[in-house]
Protein backbone atom coordinates (compact mmCIF):
# COMPACT_ATOMS: atom_id res chain seq x y z
CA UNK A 1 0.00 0.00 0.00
CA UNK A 2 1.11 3.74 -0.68
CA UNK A 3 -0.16 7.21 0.62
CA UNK A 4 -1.41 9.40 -2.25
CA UNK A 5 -2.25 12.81 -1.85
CA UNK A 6 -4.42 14.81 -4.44
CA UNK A 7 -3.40 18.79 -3.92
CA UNK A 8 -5.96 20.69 -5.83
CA UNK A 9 -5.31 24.56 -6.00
CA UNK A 10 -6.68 27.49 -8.38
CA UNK A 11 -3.95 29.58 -7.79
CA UNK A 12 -1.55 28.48 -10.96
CA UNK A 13 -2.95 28.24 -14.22
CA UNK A 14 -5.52 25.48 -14.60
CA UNK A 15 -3.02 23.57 -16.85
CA UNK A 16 -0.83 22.58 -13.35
CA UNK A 17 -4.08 22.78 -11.09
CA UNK A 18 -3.25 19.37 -9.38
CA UNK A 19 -0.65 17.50 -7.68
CA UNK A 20 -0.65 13.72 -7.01
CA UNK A 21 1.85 13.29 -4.26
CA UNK A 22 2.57 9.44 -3.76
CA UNK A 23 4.97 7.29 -1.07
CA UNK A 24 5.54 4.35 -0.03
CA UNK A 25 3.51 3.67 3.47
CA UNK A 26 6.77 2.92 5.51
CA UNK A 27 8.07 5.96 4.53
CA UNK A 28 5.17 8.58 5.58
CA UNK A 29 6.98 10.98 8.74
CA UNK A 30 10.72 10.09 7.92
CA UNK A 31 13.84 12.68 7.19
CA UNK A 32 16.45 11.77 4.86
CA UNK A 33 19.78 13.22 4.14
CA UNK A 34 22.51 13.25 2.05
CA UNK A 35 24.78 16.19 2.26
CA UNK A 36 22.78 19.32 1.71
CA UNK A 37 19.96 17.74 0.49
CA UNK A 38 17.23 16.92 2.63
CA UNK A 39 14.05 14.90 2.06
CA UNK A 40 11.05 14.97 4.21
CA UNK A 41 7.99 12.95 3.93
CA UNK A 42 5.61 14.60 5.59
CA UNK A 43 2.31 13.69 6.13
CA UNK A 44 1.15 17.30 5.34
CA UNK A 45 2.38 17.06 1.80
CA UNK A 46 1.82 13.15 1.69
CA UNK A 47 -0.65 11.81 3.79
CA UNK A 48 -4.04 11.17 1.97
CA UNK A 49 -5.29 7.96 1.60
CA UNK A 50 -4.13 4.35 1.56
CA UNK A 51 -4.18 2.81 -2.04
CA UNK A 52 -3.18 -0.23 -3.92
CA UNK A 53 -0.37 0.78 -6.13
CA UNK A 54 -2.92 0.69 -9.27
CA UNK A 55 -5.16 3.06 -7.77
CA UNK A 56 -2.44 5.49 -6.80
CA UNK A 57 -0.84 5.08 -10.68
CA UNK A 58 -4.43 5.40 -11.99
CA UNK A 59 -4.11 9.21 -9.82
CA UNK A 60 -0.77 9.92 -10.73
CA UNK A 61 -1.46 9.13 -14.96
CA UNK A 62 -4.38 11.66 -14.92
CA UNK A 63 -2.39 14.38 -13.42
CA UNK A 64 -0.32 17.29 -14.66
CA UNK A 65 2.24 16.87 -11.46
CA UNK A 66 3.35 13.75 -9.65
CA UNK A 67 6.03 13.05 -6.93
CA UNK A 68 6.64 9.40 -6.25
CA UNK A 69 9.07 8.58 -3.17
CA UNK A 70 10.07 4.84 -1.77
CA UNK A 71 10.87 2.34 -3.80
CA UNK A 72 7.42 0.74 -4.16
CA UNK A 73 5.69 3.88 -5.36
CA UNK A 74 9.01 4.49 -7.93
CA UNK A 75 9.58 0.62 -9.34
CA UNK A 76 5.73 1.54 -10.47
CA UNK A 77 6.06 4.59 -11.60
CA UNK A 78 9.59 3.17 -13.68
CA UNK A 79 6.98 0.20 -15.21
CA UNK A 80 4.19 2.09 -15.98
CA UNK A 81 6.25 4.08 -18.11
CA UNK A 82 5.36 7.58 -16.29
CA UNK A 83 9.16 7.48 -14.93
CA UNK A 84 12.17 6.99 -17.10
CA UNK A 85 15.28 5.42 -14.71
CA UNK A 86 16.93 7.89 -15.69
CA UNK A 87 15.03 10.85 -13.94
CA UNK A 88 15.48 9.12 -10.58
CA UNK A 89 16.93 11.36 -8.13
CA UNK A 90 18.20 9.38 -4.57
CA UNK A 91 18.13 11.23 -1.26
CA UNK A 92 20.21 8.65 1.65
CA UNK A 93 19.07 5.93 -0.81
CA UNK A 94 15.59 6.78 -0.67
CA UNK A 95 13.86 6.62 -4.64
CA UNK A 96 12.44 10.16 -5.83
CA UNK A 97 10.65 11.38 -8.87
CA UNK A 98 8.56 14.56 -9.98
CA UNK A 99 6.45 14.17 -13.08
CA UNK A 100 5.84 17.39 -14.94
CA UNK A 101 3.33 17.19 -18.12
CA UNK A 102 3.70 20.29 -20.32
């Protein structure tokens, strides 16, 4: 199972009105580190509602902006072909992704 957050705002153009925030469920409340770079998954940006990994790819294809952290929620992302490997940025080994559709 995976958290996945819909943020819904009117304050950008409607093009980039949604976000689709997605991590893995062990990961929700954790800090990691490397070097400068910090990543936090909180549950104010993250914590929505539990979902099967389809339901939470079904979310992320249908909006403009997705993050995907853990590497449940990334692996997915990576096979569902809304990820290329490439794109994968790591943060103390944690998997981490934004999705941008122009």
């Amino acid at each position: 199972m995976v958290y996945v957050k819909i943020h819904v705002t009117t304050e950008v153009s409607q093009d980039f009105s949604e976000v689709v925030a997605i991590c893995d469920e062990g990961l929700l409340g954790k800090k990691f580190q490397e070097g400068d770079v910090v990543l936090h998954v909180n549950e104010e940006f993250f914590k929505g509602f539990l979902a099967t990994l389809e339901e939470a790819m079904h979310h992320a294809r249908n909006a403009p902006i997705a993050v995907f952290v853990g590497e449940i929620s990334v692996s997915k992302a990576i096979k569902e072909g809304l990820v290329h490997p490439d794109a994968i940025l790591r943060v103390g080994g944690v998997p981490y992704a934004q999705v941008v559709r122009l």
